[in-house]
PDB file of N, CA and C in Angstrom:
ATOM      1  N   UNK A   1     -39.472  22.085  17.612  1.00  0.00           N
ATOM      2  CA  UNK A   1     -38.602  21.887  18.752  1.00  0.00           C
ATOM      3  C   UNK A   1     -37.841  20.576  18.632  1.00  0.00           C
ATOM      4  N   UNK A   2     -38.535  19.422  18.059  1.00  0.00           N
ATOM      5  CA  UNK A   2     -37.981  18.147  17.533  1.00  0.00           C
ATOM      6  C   UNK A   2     -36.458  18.907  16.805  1.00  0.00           C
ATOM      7  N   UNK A   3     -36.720  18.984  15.966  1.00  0.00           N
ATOM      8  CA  UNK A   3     -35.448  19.685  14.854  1.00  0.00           C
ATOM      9  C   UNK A   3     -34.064  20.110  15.796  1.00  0.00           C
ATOM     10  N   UNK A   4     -34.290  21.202  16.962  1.00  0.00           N
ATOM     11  CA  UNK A   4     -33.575  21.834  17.857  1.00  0.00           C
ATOM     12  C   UNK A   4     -32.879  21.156  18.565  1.00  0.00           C
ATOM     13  N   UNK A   5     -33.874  19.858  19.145  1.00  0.00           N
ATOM     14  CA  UNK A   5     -33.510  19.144  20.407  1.00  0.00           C
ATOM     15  C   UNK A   5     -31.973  18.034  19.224  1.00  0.00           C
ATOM     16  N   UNK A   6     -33.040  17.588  17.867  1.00  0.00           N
ATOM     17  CA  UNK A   6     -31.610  16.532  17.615  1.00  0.00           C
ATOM     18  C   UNK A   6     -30.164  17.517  16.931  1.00  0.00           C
ATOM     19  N   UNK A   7     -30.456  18.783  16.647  1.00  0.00           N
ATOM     20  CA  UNK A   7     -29.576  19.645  16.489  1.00  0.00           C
ATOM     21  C   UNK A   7     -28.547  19.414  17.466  1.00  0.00           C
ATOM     22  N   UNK A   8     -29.178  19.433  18.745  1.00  0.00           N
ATOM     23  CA  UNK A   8     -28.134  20.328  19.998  1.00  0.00           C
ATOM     24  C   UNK A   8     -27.415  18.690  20.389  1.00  0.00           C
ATOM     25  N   UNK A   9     -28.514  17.594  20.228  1.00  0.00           N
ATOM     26  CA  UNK A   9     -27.520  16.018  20.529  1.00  0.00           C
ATOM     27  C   UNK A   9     -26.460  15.787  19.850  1.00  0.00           C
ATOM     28  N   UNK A  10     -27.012  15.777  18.163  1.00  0.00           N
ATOM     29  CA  UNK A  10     -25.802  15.981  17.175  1.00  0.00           C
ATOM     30  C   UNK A  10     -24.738  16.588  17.537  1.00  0.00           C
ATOM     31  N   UNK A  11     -24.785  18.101  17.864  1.00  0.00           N
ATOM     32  CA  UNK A  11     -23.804  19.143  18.400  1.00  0.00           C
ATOM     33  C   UNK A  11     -23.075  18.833  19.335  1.00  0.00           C
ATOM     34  N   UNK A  12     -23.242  18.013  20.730  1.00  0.00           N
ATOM     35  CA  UNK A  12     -22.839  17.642  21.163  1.00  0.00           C
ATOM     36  C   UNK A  12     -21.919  16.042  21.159  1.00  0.00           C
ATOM     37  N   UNK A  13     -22.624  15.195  20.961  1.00  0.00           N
ATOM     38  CA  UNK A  13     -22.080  13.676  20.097  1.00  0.00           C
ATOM     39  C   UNK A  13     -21.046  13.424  19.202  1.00  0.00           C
ATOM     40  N   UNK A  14     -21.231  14.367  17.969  1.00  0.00           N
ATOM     41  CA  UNK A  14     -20.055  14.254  17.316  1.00  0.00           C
ATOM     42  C   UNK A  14     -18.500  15.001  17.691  1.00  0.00           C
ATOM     43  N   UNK A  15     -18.390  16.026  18.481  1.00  0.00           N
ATOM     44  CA  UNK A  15     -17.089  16.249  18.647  1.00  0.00           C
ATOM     45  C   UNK A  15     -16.754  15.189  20.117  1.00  0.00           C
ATOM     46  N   UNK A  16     -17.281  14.707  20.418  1.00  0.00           N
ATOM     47  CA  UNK A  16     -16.684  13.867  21.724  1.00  0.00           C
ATOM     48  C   UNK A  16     -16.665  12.013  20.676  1.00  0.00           C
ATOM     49  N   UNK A  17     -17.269  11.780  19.723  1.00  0.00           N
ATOM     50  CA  UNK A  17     -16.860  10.713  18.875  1.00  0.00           C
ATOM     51  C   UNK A  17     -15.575  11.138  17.756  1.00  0.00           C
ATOM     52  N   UNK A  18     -15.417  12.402  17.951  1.00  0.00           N
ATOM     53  CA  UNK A  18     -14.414  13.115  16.740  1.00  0.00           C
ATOM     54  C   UNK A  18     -12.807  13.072  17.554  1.00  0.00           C
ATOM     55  N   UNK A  19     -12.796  13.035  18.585  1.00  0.00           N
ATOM     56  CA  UNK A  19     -11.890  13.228  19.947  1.00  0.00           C
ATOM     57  C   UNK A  19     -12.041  11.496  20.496  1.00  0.00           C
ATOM     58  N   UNK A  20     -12.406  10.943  20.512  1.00  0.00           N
ATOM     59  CA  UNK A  20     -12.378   9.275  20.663  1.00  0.00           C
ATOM     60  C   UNK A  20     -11.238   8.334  19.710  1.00  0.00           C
ATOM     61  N   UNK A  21     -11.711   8.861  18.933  1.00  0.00           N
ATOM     62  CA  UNK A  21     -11.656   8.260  17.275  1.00  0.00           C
ATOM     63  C   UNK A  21      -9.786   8.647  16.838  1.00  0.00           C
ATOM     64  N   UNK A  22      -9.828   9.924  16.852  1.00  0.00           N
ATOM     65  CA  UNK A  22      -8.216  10.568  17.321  1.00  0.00           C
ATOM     66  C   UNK A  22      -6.976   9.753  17.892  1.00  0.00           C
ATOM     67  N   UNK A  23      -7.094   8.957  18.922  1.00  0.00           N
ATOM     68  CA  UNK A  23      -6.311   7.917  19.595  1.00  0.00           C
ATOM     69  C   UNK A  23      -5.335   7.153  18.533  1.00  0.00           C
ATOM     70  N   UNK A  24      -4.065   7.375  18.830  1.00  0.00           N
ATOM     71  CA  UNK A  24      -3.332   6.696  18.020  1.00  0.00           C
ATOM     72  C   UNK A  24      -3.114   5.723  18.661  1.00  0.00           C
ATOM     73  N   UNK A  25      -3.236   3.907  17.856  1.00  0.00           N
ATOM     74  CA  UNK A  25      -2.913   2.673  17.959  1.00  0.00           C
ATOM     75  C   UNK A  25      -1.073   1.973  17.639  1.00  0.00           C
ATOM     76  N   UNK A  26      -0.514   3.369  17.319  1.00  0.00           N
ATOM     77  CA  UNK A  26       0.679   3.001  17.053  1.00  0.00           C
ATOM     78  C   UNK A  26       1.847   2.606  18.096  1.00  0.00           C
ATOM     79  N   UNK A  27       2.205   1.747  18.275  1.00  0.00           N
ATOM     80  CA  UNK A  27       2.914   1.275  18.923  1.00  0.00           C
ATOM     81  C   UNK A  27       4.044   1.619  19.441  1.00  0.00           C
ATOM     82  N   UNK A  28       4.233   2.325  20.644  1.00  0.00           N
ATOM     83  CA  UNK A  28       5.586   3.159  21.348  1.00  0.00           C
ATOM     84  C   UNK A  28       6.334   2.182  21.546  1.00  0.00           C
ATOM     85  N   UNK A  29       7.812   2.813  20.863  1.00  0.00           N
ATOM     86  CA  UNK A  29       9.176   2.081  20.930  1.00  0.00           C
ATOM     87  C   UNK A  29       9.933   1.929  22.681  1.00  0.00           C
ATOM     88  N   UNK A  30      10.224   0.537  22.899  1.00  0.00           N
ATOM     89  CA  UNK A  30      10.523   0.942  24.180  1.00  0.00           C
ATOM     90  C   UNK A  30      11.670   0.880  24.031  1.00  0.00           C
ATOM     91  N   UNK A  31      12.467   1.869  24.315  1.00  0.00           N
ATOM     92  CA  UNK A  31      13.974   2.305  24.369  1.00  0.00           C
ATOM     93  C   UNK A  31      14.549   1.617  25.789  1.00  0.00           C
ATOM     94  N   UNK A  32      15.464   0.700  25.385  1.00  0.00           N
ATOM     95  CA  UNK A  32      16.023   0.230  27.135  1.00  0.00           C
ATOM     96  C   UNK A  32      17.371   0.649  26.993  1.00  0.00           C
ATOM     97  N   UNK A  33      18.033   1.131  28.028  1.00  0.00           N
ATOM     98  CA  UNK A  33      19.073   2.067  28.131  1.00  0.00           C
ATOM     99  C   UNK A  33      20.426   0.895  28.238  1.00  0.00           C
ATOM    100  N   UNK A  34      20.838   0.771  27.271  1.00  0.00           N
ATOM    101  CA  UNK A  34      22.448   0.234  27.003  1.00  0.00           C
ATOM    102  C   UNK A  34      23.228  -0.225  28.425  1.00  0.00           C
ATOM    103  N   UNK A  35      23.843  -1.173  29.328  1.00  0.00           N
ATOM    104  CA  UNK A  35      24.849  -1.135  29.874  1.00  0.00           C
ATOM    105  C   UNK A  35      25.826  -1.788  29.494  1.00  0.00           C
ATOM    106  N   UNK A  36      26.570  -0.436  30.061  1.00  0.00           N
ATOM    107  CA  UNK A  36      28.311  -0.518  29.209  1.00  0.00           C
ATOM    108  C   UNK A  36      29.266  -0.696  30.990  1.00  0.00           C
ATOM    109  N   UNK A  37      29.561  -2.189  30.605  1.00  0.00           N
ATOM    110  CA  UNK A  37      30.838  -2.138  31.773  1.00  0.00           C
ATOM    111  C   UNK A  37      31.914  -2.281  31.206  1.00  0.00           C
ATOM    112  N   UNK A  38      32.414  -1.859  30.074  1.00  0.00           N
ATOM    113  CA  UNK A  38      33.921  -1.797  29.757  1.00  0.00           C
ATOM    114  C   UNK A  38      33.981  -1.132  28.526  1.00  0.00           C
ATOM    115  N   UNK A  39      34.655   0.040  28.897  1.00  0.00           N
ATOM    116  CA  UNK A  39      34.743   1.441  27.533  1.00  0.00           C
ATOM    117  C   UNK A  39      36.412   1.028  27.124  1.00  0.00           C
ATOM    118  N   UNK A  40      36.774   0.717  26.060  1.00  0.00           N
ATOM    119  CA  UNK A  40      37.941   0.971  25.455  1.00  0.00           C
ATOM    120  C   UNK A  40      38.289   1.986  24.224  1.00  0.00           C
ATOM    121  N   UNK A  41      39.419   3.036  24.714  1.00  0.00           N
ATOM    122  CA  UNK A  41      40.065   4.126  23.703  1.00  0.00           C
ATOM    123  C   UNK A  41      41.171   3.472  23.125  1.00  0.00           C
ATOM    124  N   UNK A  42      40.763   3.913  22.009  1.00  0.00           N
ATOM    125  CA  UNK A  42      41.662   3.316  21.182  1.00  0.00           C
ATOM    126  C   UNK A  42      42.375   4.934  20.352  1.00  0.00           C
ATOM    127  N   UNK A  43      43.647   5.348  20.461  1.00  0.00           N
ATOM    128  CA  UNK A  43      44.282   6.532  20.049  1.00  0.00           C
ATOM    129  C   UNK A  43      45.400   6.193  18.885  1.00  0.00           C
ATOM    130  N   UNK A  44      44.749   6.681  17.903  1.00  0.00           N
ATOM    131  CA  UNK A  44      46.021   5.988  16.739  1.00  0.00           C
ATOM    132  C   UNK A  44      46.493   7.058  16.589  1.00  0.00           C
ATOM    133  N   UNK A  45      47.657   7.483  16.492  1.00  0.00           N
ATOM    134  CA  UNK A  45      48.780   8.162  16.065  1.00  0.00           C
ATOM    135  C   UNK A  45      48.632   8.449  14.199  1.00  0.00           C
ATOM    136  N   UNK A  46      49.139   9.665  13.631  1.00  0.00           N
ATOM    137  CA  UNK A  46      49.095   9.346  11.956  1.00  0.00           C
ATOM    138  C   UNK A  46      50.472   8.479  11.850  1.00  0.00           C
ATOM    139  N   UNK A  47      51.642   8.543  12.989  1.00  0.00           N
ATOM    140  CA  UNK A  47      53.189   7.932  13.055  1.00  0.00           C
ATOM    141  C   UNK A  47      53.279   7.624  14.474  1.00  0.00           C
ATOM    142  N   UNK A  48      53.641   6.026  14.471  1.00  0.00           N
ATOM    143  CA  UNK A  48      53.463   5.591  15.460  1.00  0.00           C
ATOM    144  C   UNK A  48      52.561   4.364  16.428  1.00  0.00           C
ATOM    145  N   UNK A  49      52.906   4.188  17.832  1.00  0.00           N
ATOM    146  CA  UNK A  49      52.164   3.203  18.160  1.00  0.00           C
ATOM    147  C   UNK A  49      50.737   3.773  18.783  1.00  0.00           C
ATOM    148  N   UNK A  50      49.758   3.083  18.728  1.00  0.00           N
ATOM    149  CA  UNK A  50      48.849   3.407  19.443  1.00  0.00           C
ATOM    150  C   UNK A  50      48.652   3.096  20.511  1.00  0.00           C
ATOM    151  N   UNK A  51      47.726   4.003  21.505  1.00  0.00           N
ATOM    152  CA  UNK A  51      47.716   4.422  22.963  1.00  0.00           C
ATOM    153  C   UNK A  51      46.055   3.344  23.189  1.00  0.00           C
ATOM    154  N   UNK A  52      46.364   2.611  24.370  1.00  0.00           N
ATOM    155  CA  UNK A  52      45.069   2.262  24.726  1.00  0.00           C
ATOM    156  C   UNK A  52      44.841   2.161  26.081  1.00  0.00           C
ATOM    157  N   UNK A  53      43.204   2.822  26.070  1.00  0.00           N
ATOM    158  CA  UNK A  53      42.940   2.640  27.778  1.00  0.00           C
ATOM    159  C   UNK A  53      41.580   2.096  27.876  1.00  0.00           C
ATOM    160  N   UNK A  54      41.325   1.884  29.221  1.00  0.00           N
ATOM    161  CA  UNK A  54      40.025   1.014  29.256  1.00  0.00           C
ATOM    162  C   UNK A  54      39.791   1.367  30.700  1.00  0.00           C
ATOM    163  N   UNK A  55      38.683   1.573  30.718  1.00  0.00           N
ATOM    164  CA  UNK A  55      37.979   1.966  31.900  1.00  0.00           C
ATOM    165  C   UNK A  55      36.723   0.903  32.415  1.00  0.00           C
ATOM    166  N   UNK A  56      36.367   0.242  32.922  1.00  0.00           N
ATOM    167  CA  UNK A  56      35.795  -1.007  33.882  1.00  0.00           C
ATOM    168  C   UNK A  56      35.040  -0.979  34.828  1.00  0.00           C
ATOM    169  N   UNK A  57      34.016  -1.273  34.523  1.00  0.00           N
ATOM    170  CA  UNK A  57      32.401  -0.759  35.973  1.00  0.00           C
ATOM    171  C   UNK A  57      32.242  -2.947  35.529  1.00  0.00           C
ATOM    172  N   UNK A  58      32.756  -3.281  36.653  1.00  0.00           N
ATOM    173  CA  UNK A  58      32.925  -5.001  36.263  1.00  0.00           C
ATOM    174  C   UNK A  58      31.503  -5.290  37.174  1.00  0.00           C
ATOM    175  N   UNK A  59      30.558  -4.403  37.661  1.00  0.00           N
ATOM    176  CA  UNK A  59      29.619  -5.001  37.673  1.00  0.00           C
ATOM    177  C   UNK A  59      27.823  -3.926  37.592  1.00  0.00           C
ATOM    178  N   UNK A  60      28.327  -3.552  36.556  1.00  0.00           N
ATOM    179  CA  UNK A  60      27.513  -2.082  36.084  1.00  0.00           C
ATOM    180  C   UNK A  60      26.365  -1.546  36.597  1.00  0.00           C
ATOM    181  N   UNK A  61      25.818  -0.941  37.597  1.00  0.00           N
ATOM    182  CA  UNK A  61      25.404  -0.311  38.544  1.00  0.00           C
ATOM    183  C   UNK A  61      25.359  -0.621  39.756  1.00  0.00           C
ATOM    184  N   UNK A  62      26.145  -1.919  39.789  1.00  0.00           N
ATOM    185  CA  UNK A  62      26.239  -2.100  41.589  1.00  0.00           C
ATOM    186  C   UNK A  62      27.418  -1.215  42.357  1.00  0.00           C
ATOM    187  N   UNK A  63      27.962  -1.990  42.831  1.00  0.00           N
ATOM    188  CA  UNK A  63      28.520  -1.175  43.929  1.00  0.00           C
ATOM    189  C   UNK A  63      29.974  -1.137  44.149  1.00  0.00           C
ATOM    190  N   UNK A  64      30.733  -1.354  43.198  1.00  0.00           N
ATOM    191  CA  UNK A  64      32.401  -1.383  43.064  1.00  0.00           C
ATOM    192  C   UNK A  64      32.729  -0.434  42.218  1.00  0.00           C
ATOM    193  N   UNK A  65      33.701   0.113  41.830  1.00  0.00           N
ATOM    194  CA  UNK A  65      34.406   1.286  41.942  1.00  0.00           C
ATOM    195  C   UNK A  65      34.924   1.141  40.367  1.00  0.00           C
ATOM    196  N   UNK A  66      34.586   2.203  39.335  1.00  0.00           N
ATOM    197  CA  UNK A  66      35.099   2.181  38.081  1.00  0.00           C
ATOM    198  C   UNK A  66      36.525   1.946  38.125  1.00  0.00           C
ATOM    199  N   UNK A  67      37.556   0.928  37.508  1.00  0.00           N
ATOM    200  CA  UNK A  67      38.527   0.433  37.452  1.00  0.00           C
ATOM    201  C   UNK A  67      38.885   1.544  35.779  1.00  0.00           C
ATOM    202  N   UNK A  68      40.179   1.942  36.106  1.00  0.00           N
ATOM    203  CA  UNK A  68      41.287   2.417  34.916  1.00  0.00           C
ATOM    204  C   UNK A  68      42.315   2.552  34.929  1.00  0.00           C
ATOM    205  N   UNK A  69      42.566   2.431  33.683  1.00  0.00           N
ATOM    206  CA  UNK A  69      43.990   2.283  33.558  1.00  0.00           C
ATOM    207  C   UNK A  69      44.937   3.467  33.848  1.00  0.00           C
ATOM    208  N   UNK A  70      44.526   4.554  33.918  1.00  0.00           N
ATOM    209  CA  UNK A  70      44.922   5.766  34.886  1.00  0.00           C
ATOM    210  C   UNK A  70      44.844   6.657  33.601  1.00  0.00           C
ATOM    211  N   UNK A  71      45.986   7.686  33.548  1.00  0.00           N
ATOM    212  CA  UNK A  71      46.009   8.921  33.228  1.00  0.00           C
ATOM    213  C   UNK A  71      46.447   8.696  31.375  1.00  0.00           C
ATOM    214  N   UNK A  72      45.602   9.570  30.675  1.00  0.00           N
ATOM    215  CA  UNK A  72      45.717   8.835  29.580  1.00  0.00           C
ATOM    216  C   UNK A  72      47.122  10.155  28.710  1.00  0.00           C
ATOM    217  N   UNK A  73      47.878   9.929  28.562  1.00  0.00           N
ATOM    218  CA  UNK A  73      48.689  10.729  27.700  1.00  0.00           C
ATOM    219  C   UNK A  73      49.296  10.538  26.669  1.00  0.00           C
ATOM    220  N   UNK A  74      49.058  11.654  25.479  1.00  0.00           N
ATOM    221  CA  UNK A  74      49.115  12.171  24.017  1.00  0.00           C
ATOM    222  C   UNK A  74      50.029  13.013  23.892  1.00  0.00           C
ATOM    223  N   UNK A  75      50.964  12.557  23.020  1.00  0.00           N
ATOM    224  CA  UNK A  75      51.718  13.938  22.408  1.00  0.00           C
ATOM    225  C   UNK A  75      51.146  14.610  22.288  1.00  0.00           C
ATOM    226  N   UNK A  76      52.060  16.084  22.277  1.00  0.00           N
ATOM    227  CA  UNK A  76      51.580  17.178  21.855  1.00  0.00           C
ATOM    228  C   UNK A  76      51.836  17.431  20.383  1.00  0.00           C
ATOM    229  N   UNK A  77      51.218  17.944  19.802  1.00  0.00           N
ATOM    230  CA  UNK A  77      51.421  17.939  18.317  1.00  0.00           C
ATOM    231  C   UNK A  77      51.265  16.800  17.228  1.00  0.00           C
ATOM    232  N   UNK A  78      50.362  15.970  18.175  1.00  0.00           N
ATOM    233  CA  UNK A  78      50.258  15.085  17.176  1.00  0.00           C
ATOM    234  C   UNK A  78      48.822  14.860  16.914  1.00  0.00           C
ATOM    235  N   UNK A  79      48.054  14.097  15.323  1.00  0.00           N
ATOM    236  CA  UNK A  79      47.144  13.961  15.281  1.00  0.00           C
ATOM    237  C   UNK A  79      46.738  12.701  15.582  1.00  0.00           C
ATOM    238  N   UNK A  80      45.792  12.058  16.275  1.00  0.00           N
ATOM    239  CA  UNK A  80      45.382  11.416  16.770  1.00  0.00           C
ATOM    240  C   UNK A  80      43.821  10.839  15.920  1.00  0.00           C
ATOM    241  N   UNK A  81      43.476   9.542  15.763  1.00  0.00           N
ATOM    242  CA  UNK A  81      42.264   9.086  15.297  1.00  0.00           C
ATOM    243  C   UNK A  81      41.771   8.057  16.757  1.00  0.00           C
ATOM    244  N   UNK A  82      40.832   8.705  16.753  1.00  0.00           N
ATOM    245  CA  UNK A  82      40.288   7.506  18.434  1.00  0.00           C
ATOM    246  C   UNK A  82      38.728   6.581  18.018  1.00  0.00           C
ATOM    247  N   UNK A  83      39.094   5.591  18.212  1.00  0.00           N
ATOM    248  CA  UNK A  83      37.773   4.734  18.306  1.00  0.00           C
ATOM    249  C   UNK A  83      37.637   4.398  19.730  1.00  0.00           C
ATOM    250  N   UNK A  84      36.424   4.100  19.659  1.00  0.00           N
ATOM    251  CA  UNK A  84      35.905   3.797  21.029  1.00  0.00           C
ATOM    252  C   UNK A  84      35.070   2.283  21.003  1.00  0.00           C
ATOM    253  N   UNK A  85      35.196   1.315  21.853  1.00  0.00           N
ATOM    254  CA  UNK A  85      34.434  -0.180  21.952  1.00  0.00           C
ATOM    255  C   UNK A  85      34.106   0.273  23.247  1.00  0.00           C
ATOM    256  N   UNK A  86      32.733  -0.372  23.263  1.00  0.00           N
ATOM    257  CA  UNK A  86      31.918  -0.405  24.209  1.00  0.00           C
ATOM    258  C   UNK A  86      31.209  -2.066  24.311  1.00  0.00           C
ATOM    259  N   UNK A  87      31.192  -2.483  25.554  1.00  0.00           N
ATOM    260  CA  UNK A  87      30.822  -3.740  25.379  1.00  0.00           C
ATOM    261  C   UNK A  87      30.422  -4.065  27.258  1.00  0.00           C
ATOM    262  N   UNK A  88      29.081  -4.428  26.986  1.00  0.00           N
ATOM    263  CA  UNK A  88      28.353  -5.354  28.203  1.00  0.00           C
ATOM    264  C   UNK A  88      28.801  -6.560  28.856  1.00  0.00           C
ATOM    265  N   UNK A  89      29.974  -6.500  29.897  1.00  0.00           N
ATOM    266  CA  UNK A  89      30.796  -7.811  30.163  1.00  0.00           C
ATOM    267  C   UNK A  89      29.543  -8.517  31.109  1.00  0.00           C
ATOM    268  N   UNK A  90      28.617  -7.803  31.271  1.00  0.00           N
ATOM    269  CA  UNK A  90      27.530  -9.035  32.227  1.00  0.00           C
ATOM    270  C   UNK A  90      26.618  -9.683  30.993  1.00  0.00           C
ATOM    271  N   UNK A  91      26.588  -9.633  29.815  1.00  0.00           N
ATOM    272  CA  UNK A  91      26.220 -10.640  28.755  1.00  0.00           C
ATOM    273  C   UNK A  91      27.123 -11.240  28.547  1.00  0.00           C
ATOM    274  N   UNK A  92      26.744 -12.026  27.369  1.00  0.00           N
ATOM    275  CA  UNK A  92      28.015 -13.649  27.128  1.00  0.00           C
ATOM    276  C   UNK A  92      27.979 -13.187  25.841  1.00  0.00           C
ATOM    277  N   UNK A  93      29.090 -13.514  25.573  1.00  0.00           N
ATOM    278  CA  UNK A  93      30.241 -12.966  24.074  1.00  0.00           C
ATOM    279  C   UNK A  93      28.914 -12.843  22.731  1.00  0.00           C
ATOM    280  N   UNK A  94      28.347 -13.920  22.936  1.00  0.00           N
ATOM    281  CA  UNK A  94      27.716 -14.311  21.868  1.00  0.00           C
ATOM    282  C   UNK A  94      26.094 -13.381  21.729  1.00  0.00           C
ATOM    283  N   UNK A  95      26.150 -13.153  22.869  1.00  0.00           N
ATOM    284  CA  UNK A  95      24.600 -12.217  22.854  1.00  0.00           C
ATOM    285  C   UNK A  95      24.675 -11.195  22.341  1.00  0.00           C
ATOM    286  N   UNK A  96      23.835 -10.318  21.393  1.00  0.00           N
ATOM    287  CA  UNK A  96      23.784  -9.454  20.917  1.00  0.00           C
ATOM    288  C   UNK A  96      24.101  -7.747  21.639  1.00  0.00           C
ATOM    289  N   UNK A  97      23.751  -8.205  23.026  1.00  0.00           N
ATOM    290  CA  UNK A  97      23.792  -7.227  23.771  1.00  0.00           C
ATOM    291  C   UNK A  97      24.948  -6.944  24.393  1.00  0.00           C
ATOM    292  N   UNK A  98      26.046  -8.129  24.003  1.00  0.00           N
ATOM    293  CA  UNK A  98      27.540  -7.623  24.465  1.00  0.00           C
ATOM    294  C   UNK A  98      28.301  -6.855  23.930  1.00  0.00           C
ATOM    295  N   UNK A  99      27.922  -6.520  22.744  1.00  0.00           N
ATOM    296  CA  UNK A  99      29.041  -5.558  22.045  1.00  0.00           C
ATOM    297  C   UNK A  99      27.739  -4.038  21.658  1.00  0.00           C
ATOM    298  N   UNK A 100      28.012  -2.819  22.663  1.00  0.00           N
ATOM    299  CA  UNK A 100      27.339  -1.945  23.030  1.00  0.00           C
ATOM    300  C   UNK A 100      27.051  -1.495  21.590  1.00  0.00           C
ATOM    301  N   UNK A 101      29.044  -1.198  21.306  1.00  0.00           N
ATOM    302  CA  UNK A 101      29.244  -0.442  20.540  1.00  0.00           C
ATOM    303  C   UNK A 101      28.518  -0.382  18.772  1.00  0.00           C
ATOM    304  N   UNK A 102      28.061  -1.617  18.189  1.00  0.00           N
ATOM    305  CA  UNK A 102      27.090  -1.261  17.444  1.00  0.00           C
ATOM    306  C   UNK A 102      25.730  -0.688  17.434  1.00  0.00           C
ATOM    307  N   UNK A 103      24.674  -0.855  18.379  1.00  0.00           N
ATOM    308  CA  UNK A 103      24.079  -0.348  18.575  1.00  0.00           C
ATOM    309  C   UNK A 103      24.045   1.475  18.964  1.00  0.00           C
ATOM    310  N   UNK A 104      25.132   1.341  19.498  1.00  0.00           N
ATOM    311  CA  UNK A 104      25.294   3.012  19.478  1.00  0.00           C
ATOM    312  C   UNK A 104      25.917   3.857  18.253  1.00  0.00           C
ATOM    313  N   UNK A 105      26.247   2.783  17.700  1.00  0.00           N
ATOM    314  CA  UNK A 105      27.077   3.507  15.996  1.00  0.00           C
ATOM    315  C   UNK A 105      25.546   4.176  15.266  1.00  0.00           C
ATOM    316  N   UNK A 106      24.508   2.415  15.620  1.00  0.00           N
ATOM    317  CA  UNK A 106      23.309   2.596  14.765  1.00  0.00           C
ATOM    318  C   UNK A 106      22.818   3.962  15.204  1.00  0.00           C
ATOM    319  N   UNK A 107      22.345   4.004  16.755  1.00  0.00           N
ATOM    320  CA  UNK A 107      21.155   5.162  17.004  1.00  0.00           C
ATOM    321  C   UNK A 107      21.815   6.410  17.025  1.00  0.00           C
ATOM    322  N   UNK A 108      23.317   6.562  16.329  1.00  0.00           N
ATOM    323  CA  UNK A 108      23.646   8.289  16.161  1.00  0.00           C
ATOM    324  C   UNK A 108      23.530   8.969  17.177  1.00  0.00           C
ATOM    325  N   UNK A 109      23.011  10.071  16.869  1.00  0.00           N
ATOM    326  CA  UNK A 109      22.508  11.270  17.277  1.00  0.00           C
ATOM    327  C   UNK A 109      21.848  10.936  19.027  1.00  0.00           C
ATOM    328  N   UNK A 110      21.810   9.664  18.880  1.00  0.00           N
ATOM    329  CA  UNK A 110      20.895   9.540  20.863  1.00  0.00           C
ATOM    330  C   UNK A 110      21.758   9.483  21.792  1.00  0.00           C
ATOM    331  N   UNK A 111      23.292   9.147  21.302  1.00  0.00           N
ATOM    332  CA  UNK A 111      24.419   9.344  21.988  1.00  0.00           C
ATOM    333  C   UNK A 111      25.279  10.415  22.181  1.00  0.00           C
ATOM    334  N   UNK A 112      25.792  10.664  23.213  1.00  0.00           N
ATOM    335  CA  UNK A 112      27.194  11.854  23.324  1.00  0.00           C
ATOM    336  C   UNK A 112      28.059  11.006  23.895  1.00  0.00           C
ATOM    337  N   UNK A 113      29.657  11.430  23.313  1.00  0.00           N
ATOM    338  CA  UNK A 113      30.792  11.316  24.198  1.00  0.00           C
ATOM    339  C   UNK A 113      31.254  12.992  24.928  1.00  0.00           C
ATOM    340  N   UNK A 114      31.453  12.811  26.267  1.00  0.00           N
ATOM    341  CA  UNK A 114      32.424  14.070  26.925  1.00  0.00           C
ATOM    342  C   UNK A 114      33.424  13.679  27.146  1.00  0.00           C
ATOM    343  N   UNK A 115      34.614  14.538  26.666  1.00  0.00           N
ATOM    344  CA  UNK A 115      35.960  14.719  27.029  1.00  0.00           C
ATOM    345  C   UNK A 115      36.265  15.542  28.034  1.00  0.00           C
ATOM    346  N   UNK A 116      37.414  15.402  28.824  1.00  0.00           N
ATOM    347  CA  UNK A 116      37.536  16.341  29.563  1.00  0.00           C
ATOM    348  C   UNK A 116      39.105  16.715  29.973  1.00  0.00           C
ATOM    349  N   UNK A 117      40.041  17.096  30.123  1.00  0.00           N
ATOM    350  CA  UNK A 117      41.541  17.582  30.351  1.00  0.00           C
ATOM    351  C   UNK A 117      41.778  18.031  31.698  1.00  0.00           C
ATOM    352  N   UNK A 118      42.831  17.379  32.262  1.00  0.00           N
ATOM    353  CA  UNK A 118      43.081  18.146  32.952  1.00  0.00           C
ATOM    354  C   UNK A 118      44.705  18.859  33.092  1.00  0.00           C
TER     355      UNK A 118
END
């Protein structure tokens, strides 16, 4: 009965030390979410001058009213190359965190732009 009894402790002990042991120590990335108070389009023409607009949240989630430069218009028939700057005007020039737009070049795929026409 000795034999049985450390059978059934064993049996029990090791899958709850097997499930302990499991716990990953690896260290979760903390992702802090970008603010962008000033988006600039930049529309190059293949002939021609380029088109620029900029849109302005001058104090990025408070309480004033996205500022733009209004209605953005493109020839028709023409091809167009657009860059986009993104940049944190509540950091100071020099902080890493003022210019959005590298960091979002880096993380790819974690970003979308939407367009929209009207």
């Amino acid at each position: 009965m000795t034999k049985n009894y450390l059978f059934y402790i064993l049996l029990f002990i090791l899958p709850i030390s097997l499930l302990t042991s499991c716990e990953s120590n690896d260290p979760k990335k903390e992702d802090v979410p970008e603010l962008i108070t000033k988006v600039t389009l930049t529309f190059t023409p293949t002939t021609g001058s380029p088109i620029v607009a900029t849109a302005t949240d001058p104090d990025g989630e408070g309480v004033q009213n996205i500022q733009n430069d209004g209605p953005i218009i493109l020839k028709p028939n023409t091809t167009y190359v657009l860059t986009i700057q993104l940049v944190n005007g509540l950091a100071q020039p020099t902080d890493d965190a003022y210019d959005v737009t590298k960091e979002v070049r880096n993380e790819g795929v974690e970003h979308m732009f939407f367009f929209g026409m009207d």
